[in-house]
Protein backbone atom coordinates (compact mmCIF):
# COMPACT_ATOMS: atom_id res chain seq x y z
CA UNK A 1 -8.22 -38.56 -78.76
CA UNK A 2 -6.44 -35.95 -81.02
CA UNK A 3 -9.12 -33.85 -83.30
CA UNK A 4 -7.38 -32.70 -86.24
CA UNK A 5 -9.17 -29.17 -86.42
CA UNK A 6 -8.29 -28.01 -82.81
CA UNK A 7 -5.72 -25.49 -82.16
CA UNK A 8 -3.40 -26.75 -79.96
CA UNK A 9 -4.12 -27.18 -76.12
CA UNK A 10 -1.17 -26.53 -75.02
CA UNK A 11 -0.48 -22.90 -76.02
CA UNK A 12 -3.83 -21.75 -74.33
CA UNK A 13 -4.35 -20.51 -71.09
CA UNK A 14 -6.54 -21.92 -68.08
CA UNK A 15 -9.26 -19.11 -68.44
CA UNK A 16 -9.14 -19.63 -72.25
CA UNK A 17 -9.50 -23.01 -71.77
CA UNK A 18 -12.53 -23.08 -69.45
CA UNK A 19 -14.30 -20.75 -71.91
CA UNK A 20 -13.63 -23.27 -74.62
CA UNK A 21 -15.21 -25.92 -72.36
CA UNK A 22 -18.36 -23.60 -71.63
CA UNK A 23 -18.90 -22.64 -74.84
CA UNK A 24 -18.71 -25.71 -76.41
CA UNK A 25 -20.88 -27.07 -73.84
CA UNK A 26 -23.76 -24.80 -74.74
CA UNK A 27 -23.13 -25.31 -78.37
CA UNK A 28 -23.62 -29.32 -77.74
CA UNK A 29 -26.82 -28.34 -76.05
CA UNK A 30 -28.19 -26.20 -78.87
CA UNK A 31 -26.99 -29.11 -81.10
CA UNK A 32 -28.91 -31.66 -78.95
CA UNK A 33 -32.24 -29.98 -78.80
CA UNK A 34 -32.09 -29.10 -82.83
CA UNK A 35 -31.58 -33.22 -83.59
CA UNK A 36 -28.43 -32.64 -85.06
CA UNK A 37 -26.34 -36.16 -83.93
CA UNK A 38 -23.37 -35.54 -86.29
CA UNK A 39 -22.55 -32.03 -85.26
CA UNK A 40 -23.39 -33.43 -81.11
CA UNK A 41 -20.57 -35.98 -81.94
CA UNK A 42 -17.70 -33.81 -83.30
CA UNK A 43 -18.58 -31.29 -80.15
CA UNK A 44 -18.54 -34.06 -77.62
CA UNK A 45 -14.72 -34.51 -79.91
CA UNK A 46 -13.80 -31.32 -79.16
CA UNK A 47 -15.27 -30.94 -75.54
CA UNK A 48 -13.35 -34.35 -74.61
CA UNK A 49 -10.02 -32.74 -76.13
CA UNK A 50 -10.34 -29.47 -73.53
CA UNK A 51 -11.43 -31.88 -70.89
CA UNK A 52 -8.41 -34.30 -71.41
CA UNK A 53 -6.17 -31.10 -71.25
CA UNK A 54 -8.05 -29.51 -68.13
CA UNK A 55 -7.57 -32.74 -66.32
CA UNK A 56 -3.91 -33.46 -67.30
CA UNK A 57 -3.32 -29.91 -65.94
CA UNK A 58 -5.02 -30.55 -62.74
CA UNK A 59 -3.43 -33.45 -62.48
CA UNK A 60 0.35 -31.79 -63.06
CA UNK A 61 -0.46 -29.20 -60.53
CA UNK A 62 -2.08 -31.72 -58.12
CA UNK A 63 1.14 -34.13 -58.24
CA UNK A 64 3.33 -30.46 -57.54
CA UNK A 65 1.43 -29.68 -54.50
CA UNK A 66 1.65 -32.86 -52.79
CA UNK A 67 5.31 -32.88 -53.81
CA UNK A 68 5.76 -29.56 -51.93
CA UNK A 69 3.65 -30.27 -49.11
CA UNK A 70 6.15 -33.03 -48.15
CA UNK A 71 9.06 -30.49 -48.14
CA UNK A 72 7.22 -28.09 -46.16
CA UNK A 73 6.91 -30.43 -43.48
CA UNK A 74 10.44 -30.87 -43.04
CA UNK A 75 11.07 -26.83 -42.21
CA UNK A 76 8.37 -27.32 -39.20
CA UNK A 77 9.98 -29.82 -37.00
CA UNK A 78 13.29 -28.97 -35.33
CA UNK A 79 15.05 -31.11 -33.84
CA UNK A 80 18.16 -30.17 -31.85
């Protein structure tokens, strides 16, 4: 889901990004423990957003590495 008030993923960097995530996630729990529902929904918004992006990174990088590991297996047998 898109939240219209987030900067844009993309552009920020892995550590930025976790920092978002852990931050947010103590924000949710200050909201939580006040009683505040409407601000705990628009940070579990936000939080998803960073999530979605963490995971579609992980996911890019995970389908890379297998990708590779394939090649690298063709280097190790010689047969002559």
């Amino acid at each position: 889901m898109f939240h219209p008030l987030l900067p844009n993923t993309n552009d920020l960097k892995d550590a930025d990004l976790e920092l978002k995530i852990a931050e947010l996630s103590k924000k949710y729990t200050i909201a939580a423990k006040s009683g505040n529902g409407g601000l705990c929904s628009q940070i579990l918004l936000a939080l998803g957003e960073y999530k979605a992006e963490q995971q579609r990174r992980f996911s890019s990088r995970n389908k890379v590495a297998v990708q590779n590991q394939d090649k690298d297996l063709d280097n190790l047998i010689n047969i002559n």
